[in-house]
Protein backbone atom coordinates (compact mmCIF):
# COMPACT_ATOMS: atom_id res chain seq x y z
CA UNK A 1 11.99 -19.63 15.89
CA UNK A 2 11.54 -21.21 12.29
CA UNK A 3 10.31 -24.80 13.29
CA UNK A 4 12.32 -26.45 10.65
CA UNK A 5 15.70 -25.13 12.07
CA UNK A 6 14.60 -26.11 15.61
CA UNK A 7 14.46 -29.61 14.53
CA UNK A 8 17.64 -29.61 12.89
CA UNK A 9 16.28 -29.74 9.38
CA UNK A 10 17.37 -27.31 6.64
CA UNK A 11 14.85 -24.11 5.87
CA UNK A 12 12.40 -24.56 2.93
CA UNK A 13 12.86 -22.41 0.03
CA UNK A 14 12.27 -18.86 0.73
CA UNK A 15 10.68 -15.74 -1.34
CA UNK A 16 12.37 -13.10 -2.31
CA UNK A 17 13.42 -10.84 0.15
CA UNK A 18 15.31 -7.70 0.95
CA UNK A 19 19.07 -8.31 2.40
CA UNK A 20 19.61 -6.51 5.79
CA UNK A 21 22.42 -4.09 6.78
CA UNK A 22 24.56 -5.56 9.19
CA UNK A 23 26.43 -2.55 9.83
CA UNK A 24 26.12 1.11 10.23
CA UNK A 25 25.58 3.45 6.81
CA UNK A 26 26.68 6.80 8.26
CA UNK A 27 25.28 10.21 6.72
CA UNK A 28 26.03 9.39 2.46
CA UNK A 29 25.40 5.93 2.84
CA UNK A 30 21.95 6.42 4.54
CA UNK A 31 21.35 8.72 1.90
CA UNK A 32 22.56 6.75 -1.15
CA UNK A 33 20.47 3.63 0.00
CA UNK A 34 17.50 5.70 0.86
CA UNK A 35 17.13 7.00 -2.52
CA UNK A 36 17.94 3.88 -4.27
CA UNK A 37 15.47 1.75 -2.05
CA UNK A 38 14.30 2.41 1.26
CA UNK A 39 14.47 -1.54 2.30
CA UNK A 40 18.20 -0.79 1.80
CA UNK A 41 18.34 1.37 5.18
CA UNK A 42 17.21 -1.42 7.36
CA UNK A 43 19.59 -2.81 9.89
CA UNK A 44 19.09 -6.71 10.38
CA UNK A 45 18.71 -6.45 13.42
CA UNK A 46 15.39 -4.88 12.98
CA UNK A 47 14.09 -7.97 12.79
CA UNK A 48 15.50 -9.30 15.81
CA UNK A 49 15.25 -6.82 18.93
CA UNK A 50 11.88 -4.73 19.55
CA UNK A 51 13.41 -1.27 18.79
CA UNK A 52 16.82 0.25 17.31
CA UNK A 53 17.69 3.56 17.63
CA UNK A 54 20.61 5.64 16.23
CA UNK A 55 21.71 9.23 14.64
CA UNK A 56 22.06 9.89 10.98
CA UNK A 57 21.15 13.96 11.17
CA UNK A 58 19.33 13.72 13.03
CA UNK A 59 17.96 11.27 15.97
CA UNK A 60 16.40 8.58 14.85
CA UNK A 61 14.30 5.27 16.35
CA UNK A 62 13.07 2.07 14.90
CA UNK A 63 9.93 0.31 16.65
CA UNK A 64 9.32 -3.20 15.81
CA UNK A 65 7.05 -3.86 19.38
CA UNK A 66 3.84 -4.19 19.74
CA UNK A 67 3.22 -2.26 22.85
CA UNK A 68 5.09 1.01 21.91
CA UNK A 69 3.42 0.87 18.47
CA UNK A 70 -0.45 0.65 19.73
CA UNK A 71 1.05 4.11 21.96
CA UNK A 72 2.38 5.55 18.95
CA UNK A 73 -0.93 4.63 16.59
CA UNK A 74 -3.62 4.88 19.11
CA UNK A 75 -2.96 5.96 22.57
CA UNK A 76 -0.33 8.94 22.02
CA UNK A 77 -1.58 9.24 18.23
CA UNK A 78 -1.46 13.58 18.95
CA UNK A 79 2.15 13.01 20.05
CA UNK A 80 3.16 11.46 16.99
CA UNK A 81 2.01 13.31 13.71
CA UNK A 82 3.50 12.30 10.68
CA UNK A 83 7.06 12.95 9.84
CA UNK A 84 8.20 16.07 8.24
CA UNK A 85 9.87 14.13 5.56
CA UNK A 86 6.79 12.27 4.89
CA UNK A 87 4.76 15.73 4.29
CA UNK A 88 7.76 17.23 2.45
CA UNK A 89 7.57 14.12 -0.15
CA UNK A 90 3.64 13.96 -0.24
CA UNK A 91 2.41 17.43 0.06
CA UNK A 92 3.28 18.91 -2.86
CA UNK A 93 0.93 16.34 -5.12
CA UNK A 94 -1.72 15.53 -2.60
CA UNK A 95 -2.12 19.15 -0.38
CA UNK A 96 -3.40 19.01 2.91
CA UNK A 97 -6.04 16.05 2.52
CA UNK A 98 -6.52 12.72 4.73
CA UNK A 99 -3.23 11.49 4.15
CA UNK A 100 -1.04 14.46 5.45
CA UNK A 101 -3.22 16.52 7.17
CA UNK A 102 -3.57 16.99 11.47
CA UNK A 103 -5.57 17.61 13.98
CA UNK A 104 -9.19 19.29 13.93
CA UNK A 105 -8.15 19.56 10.09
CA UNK A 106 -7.68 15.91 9.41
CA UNK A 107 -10.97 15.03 11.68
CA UNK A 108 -13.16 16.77 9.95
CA UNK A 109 -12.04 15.47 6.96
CA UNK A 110 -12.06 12.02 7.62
CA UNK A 111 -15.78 12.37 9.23
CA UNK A 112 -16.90 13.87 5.85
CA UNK A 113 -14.63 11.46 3.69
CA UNK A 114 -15.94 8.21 5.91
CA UNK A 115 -20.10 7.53 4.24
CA UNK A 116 -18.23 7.34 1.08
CA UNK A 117 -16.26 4.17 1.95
CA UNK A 118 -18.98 2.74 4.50
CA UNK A 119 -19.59 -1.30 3.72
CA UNK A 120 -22.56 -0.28 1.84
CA UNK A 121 -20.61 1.83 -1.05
CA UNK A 122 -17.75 0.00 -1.29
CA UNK A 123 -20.28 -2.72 -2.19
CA UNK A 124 -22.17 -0.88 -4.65
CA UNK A 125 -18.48 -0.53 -6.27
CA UNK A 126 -17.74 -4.07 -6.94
CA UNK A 127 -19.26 -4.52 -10.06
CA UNK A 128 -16.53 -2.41 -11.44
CA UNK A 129 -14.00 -4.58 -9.92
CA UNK A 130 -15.45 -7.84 -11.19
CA UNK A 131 -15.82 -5.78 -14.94
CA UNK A 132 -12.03 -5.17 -14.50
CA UNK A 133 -10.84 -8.90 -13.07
CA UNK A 134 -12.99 -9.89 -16.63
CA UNK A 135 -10.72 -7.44 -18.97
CA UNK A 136 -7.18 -8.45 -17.14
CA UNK A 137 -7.94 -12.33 -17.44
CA UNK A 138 -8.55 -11.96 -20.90
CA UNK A 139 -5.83 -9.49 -21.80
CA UNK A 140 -3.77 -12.29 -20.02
CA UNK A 141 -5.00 -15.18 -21.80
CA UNK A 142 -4.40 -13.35 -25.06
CA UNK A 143 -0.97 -13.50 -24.36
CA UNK A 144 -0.73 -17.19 -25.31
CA UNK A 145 2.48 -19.06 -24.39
CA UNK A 146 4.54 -15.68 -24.18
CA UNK A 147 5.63 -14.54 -20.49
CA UNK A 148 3.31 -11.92 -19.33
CA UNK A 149 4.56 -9.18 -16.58
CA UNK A 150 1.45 -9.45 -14.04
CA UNK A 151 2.62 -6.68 -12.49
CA UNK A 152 1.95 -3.81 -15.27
CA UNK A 153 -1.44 -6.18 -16.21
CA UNK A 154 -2.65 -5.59 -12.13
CA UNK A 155 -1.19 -1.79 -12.46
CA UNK A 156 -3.43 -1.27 -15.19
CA UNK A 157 -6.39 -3.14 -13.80
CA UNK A 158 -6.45 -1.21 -10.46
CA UNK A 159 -6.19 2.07 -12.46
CA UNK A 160 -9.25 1.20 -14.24
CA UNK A 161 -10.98 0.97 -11.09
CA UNK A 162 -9.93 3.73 -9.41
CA UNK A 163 -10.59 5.70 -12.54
CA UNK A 164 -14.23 4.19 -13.06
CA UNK A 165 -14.91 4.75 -9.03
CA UNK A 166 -13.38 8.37 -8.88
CA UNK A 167 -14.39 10.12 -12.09
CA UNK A 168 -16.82 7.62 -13.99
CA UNK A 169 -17.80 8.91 -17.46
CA UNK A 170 -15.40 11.93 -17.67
CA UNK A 171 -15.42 12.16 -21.50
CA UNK A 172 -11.78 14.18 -20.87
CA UNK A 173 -10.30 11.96 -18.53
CA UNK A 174 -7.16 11.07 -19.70
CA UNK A 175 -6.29 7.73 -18.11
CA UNK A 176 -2.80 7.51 -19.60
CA UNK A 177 -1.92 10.47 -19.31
CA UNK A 178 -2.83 10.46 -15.69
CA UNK A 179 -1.50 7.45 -15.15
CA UNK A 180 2.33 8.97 -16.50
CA UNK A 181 2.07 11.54 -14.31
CA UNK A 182 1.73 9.81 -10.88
CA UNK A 183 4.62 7.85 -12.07
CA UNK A 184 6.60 10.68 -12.86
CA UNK A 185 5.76 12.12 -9.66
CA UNK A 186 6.82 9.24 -7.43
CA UNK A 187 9.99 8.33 -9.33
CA UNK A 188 11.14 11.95 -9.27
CA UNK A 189 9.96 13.39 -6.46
CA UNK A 190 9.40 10.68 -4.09
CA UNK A 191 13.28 9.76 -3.48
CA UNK A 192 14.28 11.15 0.22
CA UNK A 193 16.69 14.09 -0.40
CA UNK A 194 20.09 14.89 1.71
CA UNK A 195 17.94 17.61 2.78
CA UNK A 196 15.49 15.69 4.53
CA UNK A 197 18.07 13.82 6.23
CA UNK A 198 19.76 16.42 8.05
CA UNK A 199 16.42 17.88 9.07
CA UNK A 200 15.56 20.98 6.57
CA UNK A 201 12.56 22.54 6.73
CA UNK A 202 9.77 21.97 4.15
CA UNK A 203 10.05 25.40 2.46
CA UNK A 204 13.45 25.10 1.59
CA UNK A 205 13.35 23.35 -2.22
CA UNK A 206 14.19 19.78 -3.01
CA UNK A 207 15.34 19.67 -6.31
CA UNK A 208 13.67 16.95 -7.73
CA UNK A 209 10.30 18.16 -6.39
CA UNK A 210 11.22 21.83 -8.36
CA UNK A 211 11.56 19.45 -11.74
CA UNK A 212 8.48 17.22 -11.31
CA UNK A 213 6.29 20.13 -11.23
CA UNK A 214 4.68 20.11 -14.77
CA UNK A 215 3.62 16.57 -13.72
CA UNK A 216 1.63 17.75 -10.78
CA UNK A 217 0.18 20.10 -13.00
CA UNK A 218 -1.45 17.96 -15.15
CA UNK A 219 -2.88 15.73 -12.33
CA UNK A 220 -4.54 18.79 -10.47
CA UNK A 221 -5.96 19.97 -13.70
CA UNK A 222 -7.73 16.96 -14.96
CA UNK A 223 -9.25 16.62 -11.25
CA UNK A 224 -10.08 20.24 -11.08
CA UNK A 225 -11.68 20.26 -14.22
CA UNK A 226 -13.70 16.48 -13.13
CA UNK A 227 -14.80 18.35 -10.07
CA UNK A 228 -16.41 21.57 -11.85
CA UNK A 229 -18.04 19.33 -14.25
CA UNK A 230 -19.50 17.14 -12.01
CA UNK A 231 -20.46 19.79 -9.54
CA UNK A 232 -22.63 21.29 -12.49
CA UNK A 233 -23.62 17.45 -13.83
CA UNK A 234 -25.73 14.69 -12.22
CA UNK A 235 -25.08 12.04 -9.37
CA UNK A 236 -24.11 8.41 -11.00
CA UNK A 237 -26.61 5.79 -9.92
CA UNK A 238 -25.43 4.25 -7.98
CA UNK A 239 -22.72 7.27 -7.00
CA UNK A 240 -19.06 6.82 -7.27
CA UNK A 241 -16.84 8.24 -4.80
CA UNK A 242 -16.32 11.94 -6.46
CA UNK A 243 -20.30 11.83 -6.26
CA UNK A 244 -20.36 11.15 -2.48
CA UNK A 245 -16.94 13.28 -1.86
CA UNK A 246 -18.98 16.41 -3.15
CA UNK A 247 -21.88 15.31 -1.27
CA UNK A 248 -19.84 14.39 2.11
CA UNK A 249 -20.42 16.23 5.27
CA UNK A 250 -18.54 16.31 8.59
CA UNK A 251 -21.98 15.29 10.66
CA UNK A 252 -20.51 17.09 13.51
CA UNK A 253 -19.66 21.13 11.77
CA UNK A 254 -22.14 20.59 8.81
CA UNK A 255 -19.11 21.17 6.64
CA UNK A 256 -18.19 20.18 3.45
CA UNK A 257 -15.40 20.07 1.52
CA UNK A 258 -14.21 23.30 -1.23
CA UNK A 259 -13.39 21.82 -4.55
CA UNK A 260 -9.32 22.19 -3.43
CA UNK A 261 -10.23 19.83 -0.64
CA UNK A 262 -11.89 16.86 -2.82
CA UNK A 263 -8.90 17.61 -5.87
CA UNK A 264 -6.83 16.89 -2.93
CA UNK A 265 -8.26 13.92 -1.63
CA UNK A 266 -9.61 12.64 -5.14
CA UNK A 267 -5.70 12.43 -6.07
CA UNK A 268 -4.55 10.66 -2.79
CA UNK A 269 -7.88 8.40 -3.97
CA UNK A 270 -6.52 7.70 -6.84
CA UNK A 271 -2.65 7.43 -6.75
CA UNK A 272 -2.81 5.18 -3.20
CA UNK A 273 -6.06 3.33 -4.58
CA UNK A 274 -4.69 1.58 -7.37
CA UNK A 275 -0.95 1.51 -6.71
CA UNK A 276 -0.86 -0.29 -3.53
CA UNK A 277 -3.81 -2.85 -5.34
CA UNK A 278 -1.52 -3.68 -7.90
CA UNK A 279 1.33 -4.47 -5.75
CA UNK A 280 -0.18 -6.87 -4.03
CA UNK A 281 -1.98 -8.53 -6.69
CA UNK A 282 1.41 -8.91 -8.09
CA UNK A 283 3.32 -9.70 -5.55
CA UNK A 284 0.38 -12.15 -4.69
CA UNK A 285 0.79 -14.03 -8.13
CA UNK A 286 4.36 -13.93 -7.61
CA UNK A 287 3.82 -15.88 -4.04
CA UNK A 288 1.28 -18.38 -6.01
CA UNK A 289 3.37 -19.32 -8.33
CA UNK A 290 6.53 -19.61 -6.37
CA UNK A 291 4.16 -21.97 -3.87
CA UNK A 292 2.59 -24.14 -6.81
CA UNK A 293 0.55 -26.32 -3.86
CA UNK A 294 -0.53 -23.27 -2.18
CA UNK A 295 -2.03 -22.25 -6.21
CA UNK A 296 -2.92 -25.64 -6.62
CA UNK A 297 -5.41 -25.17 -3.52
CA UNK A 298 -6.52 -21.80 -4.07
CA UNK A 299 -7.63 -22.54 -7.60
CA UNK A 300 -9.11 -25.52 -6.49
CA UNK A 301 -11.58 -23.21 -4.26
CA UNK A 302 -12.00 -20.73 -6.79
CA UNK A 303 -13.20 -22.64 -9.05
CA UNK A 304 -15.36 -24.63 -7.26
CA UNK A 305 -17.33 -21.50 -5.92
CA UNK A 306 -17.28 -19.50 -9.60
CA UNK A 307 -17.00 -21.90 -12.42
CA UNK A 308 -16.28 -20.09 -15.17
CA UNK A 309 -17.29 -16.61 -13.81
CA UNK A 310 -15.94 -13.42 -12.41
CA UNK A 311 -15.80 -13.29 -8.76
CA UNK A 312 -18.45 -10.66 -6.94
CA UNK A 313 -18.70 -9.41 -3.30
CA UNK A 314 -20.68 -11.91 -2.82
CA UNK A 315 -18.45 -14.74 -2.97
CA UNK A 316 -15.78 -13.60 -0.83
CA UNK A 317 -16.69 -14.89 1.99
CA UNK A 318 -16.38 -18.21 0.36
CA UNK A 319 -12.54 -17.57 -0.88
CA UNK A 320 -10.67 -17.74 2.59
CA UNK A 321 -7.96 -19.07 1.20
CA UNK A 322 -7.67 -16.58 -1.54
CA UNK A 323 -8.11 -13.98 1.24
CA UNK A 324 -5.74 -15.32 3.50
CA UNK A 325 -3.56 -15.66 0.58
CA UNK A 326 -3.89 -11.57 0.09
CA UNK A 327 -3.05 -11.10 3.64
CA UNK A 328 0.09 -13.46 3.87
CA UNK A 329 1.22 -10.64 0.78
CA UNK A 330 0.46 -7.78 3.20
CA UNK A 331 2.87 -9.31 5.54
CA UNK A 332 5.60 -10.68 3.28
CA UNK A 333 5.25 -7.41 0.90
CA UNK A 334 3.54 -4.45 2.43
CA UNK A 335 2.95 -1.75 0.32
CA UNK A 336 3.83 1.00 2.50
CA UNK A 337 6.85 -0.60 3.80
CA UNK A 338 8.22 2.42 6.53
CA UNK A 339 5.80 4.64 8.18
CA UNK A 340 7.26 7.59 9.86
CA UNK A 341 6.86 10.03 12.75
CA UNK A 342 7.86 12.90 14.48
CA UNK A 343 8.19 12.95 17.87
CA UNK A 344 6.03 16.32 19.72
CA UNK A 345 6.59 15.50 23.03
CA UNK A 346 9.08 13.95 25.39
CA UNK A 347 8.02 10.03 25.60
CA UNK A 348 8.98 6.59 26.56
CA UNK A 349 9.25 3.63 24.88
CA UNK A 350 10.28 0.47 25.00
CA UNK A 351 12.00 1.71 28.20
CA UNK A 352 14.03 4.51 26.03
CA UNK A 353 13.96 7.70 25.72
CA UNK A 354 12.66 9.49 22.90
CA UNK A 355 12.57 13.67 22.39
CA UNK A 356 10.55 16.47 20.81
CA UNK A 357 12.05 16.40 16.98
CA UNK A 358 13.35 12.81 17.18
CA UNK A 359 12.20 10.46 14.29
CA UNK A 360 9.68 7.23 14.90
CA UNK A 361 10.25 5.18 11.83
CA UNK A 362 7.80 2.11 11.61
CA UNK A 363 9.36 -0.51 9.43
CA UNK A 364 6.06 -2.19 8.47
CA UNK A 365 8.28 -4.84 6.20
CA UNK A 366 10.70 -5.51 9.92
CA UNK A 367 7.51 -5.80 11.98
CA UNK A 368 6.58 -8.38 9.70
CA UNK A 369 9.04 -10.52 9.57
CA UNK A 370 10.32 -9.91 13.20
CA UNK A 371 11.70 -13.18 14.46
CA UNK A 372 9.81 -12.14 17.92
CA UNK A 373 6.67 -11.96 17.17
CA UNK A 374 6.24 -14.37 13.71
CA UNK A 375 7.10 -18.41 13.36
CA UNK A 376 9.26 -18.86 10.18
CA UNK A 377 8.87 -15.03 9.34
CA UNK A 378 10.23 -15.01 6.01
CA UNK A 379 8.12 -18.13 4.71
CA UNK A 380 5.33 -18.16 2.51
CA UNK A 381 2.58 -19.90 4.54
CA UNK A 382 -0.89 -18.11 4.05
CA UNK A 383 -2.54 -20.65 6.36
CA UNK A 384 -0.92 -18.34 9.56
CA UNK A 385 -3.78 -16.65 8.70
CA UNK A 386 -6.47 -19.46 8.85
CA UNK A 387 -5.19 -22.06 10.95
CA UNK A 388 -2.71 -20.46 13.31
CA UNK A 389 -2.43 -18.55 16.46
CA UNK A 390 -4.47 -14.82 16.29
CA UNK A 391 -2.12 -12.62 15.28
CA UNK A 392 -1.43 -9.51 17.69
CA UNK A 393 -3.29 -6.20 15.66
CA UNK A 394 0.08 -4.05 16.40
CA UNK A 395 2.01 -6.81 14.95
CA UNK A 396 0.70 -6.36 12.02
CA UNK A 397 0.20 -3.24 10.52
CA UNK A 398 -0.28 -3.18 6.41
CA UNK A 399 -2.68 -0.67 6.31
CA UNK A 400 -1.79 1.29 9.82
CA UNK A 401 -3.93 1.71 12.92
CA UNK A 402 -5.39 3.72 15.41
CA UNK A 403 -7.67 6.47 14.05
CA UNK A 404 -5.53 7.07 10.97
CA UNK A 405 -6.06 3.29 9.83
CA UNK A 406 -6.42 3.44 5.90
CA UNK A 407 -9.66 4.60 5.26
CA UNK A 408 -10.20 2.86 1.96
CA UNK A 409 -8.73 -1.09 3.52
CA UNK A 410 -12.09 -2.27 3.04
CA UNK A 411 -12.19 -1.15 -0.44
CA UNK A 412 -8.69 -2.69 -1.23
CA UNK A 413 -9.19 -5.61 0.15
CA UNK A 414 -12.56 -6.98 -1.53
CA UNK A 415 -10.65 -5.83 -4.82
CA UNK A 416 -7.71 -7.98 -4.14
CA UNK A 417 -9.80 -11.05 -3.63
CA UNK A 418 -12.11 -10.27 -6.45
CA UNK A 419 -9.53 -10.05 -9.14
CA UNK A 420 -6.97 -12.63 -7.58
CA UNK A 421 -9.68 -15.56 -7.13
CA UNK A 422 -11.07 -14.67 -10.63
CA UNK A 423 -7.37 -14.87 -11.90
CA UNK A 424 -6.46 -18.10 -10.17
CA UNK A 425 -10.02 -19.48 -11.28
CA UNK A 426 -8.79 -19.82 -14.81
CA UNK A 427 -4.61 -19.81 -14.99
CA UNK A 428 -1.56 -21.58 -13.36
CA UNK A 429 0.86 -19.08 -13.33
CA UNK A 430 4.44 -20.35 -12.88
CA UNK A 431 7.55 -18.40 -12.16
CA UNK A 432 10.29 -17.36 -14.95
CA UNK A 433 13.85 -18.59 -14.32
CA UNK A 434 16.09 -15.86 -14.33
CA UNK A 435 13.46 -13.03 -13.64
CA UNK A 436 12.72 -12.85 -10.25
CA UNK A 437 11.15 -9.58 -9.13
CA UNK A 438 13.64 -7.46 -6.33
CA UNK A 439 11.83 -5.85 -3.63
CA UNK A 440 12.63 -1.65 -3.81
CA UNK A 441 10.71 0.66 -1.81
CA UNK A 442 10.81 4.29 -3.20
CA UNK A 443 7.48 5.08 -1.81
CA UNK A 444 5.56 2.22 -2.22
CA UNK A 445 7.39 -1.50 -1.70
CA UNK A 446 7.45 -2.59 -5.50
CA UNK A 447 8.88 -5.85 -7.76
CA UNK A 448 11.85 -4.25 -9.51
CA UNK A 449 12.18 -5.47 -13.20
CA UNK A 450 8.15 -6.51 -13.17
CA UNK A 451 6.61 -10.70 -12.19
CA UNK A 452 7.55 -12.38 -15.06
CA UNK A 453 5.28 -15.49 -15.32
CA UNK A 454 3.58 -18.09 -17.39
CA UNK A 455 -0.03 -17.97 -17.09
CA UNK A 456 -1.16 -21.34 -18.76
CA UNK A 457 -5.06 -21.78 -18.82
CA UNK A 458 -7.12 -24.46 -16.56
């Protein structure tokens, strides 16, 4: 229970958050919130009771406990492959590669795909991180008095990264036009269709996948043509992560991935590598300048530990505020706000039944705010993560679990920390009136309309 109401006392101020459905949406409703935002499909009391279930199509089952989730992630993880609508939406832009893939296809994948994101290379990375926190603080302070949208600045920030990490010195690459083309992709493409409602099957067509093919076209060509070159160039010093993709290995077949495999993979890199980045770095801004004593202290510890500097890997163990800062985000604003699985085989949880073809939705953005499991869920209080209780892992899910946990959270994270600390190292950002940012979840959970701030320099 928030502590405040307990004593009586009125709630503090609260983010921004999505408003609950209190009652049912039936069939056209479901379907004319899902497409609109995905947030819009939660019922409120998803964040009150440890699992929902109901029929819209098709069977359906919300999990918000801890228990049943670890079974779902870890124990039963066979019993619970991804959701067809999940591969229907993904597939046709990122194939068969970590993300959608099962089984003995997805295992040897991710064994050959793991060196390249060891602790080691994602280290050896981080100078192009620190190079791109440098470029966004001064596009930023070139903005002078006018309100700056953080949001596109950390959108185009992470793409430089990813770009630089995934296809360094590709005199071809096209980073705009790249860029427009994952966006056309998820805008178009990405919205749930009645189709995948009632339960279709994949090969019947969706017809905003049919239209947003000439987008997909571009992105597989620019990474097919990265690959070929690079297969017949050198290795960077040190290598970036097409380098070690082509040179991966599953240590247990000796195999390695065909050029369709690492396009694959080198696009689910790329479009979940910088997009999720940028939302939290905005939303994290957003949270810092809402919470001006929260910013106050943070800046206060970045700059005592880099001056005047860019922040390294080296000096994030010295940010724990700043980190804990990027994790309160995750919770209040995870980027993949609904996971979602089909049920293979008859199961149990949460003392319910659930059947073969049944869907598992995992409402990452309930879970987190869950009124069960979290004090004063829908405050902004990054110090939950320093100073409080531990936090239960299957309570808290922004980046999965299990054997399918993100594969590239280590690399996310130290670039979150790198170019918020270096950020709040040298601006106070403060809030708009008027423009505050609406949660929508299409795929990814982002700020409708942009975070509109001031960033005045320290």
């Amino acid at each position: 229970m928030d502590q405040a109401a307990a004593n009586g006392q009125p709630p503090a101020a609260e983010p921004v958050k999505a408003p609950l459905v209190t009652q049912p949406l039936g069939l056209f409703g479901s379907l004319r919130a899902a497409r609109n935002n995905l947030l819009d499909i939660l019922p409120d009391l998803a964040v009150r009771q440890p699992m929902v279930s109901g029929k819209t199509g098709a069977r359906w089952h919300m999990v918000m406990d801890p228990q049943a989730l670890r079974r779902i992630l870890l124990e039963k993880v066979e019993d619970y492959p991804k959701s067809v609508v999940t591969k229907n939406l993904l597939r046709p832009a990122i194939g068969d590669s970590l993300f959608v893939a099962e089984g003995a296809h997805w295992r040897w994948q991710r064994r050959a795909a793991a060196p390249a994101f060891s602790h080691r290379n994602i280290g050896n990375l981080a100078p192009i991180m620190t190079a791109a926190a440098e470029a966004a603080a001064d596009r930023i302070a070139s903005s002078g008095a006018q309100a700056v949208n953080v949001y596109d600045e950390m959108v185009r920030a992470t793409f430089e990264v990813i770009s630089d990490v995934t296809l360094s010195g590709e005199r071809h690459f096209d980073r705009d036009a790249m860029h427009r083309a994952i966006d056309t992709y998820i805008d178009v493409a990405g919205r749930v269709s009645l189709f995948d409602l009632v339960g279709l099957p994949g090969w019947v067509p969706r017809p905003g996948r049919v239209t947003s093919g000439n987008a997909l076209k571009k992105m597989k060509s620019v990474a097919d043509q990265t690959i070929t070159d690079r297969r017949s160039g050198s290795t960077k010093s040190p290598p970036d992560l097409l380098d070690l993709l082509i040179a991966g290995e599953d240590p247990e077949t000796q195999r390695q991935m065909r050029t369709p495999e690492i396009r694959d993979n080198l696009l689910t890199f790329i479009v979940a590598g910088h997009e999720t980045t940028a939302l939290t770095l905005g939303w994290a801004i957003y949270l810092c300048a809402f919470d001006p004593a929260v910013q106050a202290a943070a800046s206060d510890e970045a700059r005592a530990v880099l001056g005047r500097r860019a922040a390294t890997a080296e000096d994030i163990a010295a940010l724990p505020l700043t980190r804990a800062i990027v994790d309160e985000t995750l919770r209040l604003y995870p980027p993949a706000g609904l996971l979602a699985r089909t049920v293979r085989v008859a199961d149990e949880l949460c003392g319910r039944e659930v059947r073969p073809g049944d869907t598992v939705m995992i409402p990452i953005y309930a879970l987190h705010r869950n009124r069960l499991l979290w004090d004063a869920p829908d405050a902004f209080d990054p110090t939950r993560f320093q100073n409080g209780p531990p936090v239960d892992r299957y309570a808290y899910l922004p980046f999965g679990d299990g054997p399918r946990i993100c594969i590239g959270a280590g690399f996310a994270l130290q670039e979150a920390v790198i170019i918020l600390a270096t950020l709040l190292s040298r601006f106070r950002f403060n809030l708009i009136e008027g423009r505050q940012p609406k949660p929508v979840m299409i795929i990814t959970l982002r700020p409708e309309g942009g975070v509109w701030v001031s960033a005045d320099p320290i």
